[in-house]
N, C-alpha and C. Protein backbone atom coordinates (compact mmCIF):
# COMPACT_ATOMS: atom_id res chain seq x y z
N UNK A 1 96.01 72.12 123.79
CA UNK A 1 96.55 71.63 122.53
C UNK A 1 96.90 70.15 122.72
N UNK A 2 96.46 69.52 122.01
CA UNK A 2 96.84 67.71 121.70
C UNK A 2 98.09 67.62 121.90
N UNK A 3 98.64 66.54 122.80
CA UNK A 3 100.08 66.46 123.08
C UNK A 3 101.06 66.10 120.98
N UNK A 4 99.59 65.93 120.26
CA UNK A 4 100.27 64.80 119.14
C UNK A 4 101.03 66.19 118.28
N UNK A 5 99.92 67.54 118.63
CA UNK A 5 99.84 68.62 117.49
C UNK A 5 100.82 70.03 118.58
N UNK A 6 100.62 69.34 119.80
CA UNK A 6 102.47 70.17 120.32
C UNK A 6 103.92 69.90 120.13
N UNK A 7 103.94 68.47 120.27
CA UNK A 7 104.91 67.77 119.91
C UNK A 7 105.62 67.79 118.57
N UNK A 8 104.59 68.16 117.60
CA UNK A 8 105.20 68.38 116.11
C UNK A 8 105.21 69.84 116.16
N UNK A 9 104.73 70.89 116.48
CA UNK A 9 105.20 72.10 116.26
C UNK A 9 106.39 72.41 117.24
N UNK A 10 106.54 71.67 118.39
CA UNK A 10 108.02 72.08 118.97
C UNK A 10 109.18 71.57 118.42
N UNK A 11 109.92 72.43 118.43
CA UNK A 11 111.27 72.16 117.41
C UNK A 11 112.74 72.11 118.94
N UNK A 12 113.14 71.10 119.23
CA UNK A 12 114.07 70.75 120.11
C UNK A 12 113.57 71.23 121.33
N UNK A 13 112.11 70.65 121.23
CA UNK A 13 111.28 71.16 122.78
C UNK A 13 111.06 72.74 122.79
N UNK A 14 111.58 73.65 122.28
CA UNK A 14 110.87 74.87 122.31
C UNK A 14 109.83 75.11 120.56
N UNK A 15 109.44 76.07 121.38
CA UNK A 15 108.55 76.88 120.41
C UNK A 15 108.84 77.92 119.40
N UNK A 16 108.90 77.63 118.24
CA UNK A 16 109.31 79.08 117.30
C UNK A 16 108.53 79.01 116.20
N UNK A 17 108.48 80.41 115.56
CA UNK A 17 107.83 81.06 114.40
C UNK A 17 108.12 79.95 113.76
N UNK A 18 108.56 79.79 113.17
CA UNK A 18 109.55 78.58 112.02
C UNK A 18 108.95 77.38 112.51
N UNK A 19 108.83 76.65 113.62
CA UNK A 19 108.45 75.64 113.65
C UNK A 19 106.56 75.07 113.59
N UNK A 20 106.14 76.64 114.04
CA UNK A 20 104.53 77.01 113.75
C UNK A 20 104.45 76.59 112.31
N UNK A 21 105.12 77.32 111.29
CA UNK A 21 105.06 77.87 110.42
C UNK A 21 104.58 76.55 109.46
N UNK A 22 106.06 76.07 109.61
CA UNK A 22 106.28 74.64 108.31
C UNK A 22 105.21 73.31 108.96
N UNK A 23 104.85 73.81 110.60
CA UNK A 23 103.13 72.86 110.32
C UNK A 23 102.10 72.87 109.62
N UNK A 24 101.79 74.54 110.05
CA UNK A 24 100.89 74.63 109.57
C UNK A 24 100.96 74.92 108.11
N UNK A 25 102.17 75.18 107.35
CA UNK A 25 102.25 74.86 105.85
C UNK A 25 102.10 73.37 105.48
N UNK A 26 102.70 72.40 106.45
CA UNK A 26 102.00 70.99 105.69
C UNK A 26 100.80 70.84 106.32
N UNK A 27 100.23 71.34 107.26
CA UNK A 27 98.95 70.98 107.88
C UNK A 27 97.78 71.34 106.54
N UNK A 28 98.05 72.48 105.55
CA UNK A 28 97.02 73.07 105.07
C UNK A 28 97.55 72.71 103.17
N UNK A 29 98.69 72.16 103.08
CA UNK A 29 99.28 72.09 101.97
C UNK A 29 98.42 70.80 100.96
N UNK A 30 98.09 69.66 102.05
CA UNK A 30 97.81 68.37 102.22
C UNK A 30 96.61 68.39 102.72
N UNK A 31 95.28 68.06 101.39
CA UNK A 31 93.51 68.02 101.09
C UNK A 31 93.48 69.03 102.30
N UNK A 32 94.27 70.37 102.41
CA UNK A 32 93.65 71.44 102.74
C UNK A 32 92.10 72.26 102.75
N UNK A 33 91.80 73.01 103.02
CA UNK A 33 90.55 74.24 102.76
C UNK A 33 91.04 75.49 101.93
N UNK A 34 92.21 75.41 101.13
CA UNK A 34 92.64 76.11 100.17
C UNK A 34 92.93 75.38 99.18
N UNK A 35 92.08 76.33 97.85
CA UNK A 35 92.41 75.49 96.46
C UNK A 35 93.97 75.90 96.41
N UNK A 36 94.26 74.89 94.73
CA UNK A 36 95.97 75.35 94.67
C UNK A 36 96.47 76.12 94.50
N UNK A 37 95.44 77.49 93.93
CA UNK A 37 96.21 78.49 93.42
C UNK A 37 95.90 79.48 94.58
N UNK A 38 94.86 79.48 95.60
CA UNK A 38 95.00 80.21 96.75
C UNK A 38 96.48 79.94 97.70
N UNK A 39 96.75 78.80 97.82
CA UNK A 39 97.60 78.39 98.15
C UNK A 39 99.41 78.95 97.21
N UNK A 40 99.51 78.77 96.35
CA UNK A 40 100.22 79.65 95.72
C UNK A 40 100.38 81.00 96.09
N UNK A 41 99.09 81.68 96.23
CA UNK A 41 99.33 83.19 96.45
C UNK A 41 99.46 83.08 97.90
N UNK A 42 98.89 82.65 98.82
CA UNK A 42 99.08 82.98 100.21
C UNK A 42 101.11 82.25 100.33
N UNK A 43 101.52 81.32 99.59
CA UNK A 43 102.73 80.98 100.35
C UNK A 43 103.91 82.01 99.10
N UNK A 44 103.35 82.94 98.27
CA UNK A 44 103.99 83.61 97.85
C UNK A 44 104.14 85.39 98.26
N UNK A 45 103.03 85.65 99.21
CA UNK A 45 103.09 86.28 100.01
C UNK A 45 103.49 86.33 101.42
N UNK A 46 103.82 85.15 101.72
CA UNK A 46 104.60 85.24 103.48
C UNK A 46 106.26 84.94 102.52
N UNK A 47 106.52 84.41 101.28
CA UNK A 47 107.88 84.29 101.03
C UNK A 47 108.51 85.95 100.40
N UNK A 48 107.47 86.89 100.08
CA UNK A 48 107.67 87.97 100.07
C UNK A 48 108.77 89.32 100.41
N UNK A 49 109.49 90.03 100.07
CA UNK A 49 110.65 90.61 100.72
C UNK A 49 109.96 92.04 101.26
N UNK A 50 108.63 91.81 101.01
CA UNK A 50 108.36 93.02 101.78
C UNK A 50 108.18 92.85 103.13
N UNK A 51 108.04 93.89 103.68
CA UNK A 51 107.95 94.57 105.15
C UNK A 51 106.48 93.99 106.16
N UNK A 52 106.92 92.78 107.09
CA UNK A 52 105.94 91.95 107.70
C UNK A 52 104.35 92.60 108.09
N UNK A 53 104.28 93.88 107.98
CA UNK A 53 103.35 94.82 108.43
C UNK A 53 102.45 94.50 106.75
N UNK A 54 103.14 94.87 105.95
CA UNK A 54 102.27 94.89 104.39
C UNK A 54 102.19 93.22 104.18
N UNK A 55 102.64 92.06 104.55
CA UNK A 55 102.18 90.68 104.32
C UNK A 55 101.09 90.76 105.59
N UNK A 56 101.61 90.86 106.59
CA UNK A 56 100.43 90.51 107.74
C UNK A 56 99.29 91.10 106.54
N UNK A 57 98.99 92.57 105.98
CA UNK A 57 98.24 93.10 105.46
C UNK A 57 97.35 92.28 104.23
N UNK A 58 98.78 91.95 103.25
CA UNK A 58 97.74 91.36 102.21
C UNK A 58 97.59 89.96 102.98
N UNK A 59 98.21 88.70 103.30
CA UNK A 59 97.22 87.89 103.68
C UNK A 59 96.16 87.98 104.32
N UNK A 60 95.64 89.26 105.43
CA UNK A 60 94.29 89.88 105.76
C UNK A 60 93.18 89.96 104.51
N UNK A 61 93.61 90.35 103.85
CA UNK A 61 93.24 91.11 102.35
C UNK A 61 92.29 90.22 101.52
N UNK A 62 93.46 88.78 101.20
CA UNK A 62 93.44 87.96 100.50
C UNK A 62 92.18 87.15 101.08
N UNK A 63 92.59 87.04 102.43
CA UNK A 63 91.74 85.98 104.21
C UNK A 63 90.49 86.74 103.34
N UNK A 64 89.58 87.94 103.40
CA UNK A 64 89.04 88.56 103.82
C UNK A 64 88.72 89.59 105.07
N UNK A 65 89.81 89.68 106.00
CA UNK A 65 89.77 89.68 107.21
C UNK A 65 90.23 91.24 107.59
N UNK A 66 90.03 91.79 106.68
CA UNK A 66 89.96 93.41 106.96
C UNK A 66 88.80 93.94 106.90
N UNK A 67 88.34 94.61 108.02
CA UNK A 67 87.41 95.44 108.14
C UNK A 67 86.52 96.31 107.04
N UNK A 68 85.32 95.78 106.41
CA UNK A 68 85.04 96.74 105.53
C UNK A 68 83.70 96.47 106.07
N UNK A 69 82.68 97.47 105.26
CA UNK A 69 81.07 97.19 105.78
C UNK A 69 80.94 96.17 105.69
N UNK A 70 80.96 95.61 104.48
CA UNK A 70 80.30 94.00 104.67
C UNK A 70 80.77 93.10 105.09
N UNK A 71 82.04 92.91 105.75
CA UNK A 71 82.15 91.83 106.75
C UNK A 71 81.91 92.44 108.02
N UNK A 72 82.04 93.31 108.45
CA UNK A 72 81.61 94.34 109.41
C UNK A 72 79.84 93.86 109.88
N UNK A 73 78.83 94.49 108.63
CA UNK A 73 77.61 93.62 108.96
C UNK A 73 77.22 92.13 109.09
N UNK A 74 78.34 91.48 108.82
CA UNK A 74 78.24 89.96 108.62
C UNK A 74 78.20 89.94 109.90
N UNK A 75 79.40 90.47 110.68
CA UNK A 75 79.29 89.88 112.38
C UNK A 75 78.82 90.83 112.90
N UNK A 76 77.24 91.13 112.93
CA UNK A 76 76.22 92.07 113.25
C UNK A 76 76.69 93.48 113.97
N UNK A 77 77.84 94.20 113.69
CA UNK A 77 78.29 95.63 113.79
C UNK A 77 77.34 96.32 112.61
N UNK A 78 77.11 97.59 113.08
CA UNK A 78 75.71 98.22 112.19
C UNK A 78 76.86 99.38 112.02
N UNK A 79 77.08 99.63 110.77
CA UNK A 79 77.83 100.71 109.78
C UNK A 79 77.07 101.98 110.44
N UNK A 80 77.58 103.33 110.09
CA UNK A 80 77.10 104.42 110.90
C UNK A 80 76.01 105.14 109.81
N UNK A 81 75.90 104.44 108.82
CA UNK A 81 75.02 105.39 108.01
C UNK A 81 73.58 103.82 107.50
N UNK A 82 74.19 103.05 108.08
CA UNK A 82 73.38 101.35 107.50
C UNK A 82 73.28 101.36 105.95
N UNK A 83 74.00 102.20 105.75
CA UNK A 83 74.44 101.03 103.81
C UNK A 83 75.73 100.38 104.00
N UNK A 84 75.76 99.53 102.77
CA UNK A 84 76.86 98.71 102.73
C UNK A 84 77.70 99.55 101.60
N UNK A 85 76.89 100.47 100.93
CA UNK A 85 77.86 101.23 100.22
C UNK A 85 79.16 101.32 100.13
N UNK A 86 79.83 101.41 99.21
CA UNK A 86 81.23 101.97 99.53
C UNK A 86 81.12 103.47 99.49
N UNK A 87 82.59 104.01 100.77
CA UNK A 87 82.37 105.08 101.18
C UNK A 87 82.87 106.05 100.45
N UNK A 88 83.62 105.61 99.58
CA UNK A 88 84.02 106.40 98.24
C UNK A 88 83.23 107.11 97.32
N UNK A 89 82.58 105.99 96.77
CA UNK A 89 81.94 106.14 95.69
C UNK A 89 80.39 105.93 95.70
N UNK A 90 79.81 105.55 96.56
CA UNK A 90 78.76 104.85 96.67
C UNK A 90 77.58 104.21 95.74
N UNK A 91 78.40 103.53 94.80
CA UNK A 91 78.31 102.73 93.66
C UNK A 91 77.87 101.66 93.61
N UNK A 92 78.80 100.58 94.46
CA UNK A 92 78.33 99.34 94.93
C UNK A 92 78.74 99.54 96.12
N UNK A 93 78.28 97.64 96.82
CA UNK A 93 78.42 97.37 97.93
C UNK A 93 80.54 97.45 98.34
N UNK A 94 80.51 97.54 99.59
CA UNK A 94 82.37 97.93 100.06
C UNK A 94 82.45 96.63 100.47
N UNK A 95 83.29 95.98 99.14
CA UNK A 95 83.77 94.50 99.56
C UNK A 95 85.67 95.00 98.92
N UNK A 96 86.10 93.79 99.76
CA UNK A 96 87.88 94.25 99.45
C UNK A 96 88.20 94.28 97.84
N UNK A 97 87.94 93.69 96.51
CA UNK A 97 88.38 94.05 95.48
C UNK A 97 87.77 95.17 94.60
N UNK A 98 86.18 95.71 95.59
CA UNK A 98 86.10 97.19 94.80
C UNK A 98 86.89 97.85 95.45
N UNK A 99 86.91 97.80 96.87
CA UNK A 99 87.51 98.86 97.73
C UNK A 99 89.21 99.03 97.43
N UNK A 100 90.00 97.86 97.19
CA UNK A 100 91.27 98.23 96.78
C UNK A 100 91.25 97.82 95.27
N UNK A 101 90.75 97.65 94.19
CA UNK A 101 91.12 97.82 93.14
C UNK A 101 89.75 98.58 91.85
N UNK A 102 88.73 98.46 92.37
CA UNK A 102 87.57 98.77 91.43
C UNK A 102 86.63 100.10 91.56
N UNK A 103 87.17 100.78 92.99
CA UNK A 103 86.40 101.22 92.92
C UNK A 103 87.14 102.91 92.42
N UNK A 104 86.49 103.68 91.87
CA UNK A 104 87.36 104.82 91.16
C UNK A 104 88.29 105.68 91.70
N UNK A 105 87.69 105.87 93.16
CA UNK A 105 88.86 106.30 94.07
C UNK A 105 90.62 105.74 94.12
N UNK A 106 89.78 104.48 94.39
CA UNK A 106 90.65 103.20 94.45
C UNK A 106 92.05 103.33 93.13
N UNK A 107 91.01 103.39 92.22
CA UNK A 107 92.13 103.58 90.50
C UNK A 107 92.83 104.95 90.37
N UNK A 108 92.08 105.73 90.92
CA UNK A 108 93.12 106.74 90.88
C UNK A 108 94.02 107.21 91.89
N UNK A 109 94.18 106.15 92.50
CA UNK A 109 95.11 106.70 93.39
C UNK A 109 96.21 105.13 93.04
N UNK A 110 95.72 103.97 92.90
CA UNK A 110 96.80 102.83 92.01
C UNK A 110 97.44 103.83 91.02
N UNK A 111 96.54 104.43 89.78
CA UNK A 111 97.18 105.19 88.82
C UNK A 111 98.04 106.03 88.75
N UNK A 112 97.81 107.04 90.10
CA UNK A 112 98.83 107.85 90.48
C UNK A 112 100.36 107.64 91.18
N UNK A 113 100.19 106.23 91.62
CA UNK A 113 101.03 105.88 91.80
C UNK A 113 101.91 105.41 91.34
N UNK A 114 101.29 104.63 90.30
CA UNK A 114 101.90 103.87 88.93
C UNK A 114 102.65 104.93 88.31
N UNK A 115 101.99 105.66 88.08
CA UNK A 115 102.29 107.39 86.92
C UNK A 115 103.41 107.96 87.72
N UNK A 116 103.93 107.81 88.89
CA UNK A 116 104.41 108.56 90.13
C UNK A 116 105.84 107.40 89.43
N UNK A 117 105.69 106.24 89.68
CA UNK A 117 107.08 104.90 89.95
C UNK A 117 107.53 104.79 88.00
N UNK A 118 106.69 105.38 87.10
CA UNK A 118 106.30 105.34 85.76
C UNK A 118 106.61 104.10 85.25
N UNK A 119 105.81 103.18 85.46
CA UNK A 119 104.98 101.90 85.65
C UNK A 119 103.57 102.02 85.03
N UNK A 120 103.91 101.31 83.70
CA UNK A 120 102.12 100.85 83.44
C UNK A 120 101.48 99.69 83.57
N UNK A 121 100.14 100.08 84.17
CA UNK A 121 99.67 99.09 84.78
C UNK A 121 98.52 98.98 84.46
N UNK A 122 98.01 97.50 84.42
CA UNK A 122 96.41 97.45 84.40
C UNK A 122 95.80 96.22 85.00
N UNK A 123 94.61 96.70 85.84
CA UNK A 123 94.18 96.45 86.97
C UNK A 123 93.29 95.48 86.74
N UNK A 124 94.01 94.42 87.65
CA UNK A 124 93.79 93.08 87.43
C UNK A 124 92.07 92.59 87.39
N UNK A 125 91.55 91.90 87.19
CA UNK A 125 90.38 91.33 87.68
C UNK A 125 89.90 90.83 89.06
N UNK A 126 90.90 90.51 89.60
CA UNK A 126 91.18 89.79 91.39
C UNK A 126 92.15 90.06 91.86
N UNK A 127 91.98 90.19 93.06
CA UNK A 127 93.52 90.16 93.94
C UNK A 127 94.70 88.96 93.61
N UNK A 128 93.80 87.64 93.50
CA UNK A 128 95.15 86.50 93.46
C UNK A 128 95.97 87.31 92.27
N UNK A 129 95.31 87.83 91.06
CA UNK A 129 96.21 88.29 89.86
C UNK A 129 97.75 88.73 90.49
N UNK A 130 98.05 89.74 91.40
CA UNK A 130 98.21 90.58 92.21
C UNK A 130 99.78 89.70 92.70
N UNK A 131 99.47 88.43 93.12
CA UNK A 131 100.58 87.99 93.74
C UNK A 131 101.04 86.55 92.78
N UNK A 132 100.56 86.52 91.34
CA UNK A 132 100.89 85.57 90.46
C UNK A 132 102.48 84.77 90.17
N UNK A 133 102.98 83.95 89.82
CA UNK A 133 104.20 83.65 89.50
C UNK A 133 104.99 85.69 89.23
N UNK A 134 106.25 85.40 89.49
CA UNK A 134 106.72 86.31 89.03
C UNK A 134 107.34 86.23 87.95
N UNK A 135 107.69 85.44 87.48
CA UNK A 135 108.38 84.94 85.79
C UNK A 135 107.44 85.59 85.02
N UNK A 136 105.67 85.55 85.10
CA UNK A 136 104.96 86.06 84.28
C UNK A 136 104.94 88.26 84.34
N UNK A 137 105.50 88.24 84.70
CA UNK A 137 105.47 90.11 85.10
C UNK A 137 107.06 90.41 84.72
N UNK A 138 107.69 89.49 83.76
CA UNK A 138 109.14 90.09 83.44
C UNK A 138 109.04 90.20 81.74
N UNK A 139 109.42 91.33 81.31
CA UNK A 139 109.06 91.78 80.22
C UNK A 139 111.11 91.54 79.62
């Protein structure tokens, strides 16, 4: 590591989460590789009060960086049946917004859950929808 890009992430000479953190939030904040509203959802999901296991999760989600066939065949792993199908439904190809929101499996088990918390809901077009301002989701 560059003495220039250790030196700014150590915080009173040691190393911490927190001091990683607020680099690499101005490292990527400033003519980043994230547009603004990706950026929105990814820093409204690590400010999140949920449980670090379900953020590690959706920023995976959001990344692309969960395991499904087709990133799976991207980095030449061969699926056990060689479709890209989804394993649900085998409808379309298993990319993350059929697989967690489009694909019918997928809805009925959001639905049931919704129906379960009795919450109505309707299922966004994209994931960013998902982690939008929260002012807009107060009725």
């Amino acid at each position: 590591m560059p003495l220039q890009i250790r030196n700014t992430i150590l915080e009173g000479g040691s190393f911490t989460v927190k001091s990683a953190y607020l680099f690499l939030e101005r490292k990527f904040a400033v003519g980043s590789v994230f547009g603004v509203e990706e950026l929105r959802v990814l820093h409204n999901i690590w400010k999140s009060p949920a449980p670090s296991k379900v953020i590690a999760f959706s920023w995976k989600l959001h990344r692309s960086r969960i395991p499904k066939k087709t990133s799976l065949a991207h980095r030449g792993i061969q699926v056990d049946d060689g479709s890209l199908d989804c394993v649900h439904c085998l409808a379309r190809e298993e990319d993350a917004p059929h697989l967690f929101l489009f694909c019918d499996f997928a809805s009925q088990v959001w639905k049931a859950i919704f129906r379960w918390l009795g919450v109505i809901i309707v299922i966004p077009q994209n994931l960013f929808l998902l982690y939008g301002d929260s002012d807009l989701f107060v009725l």
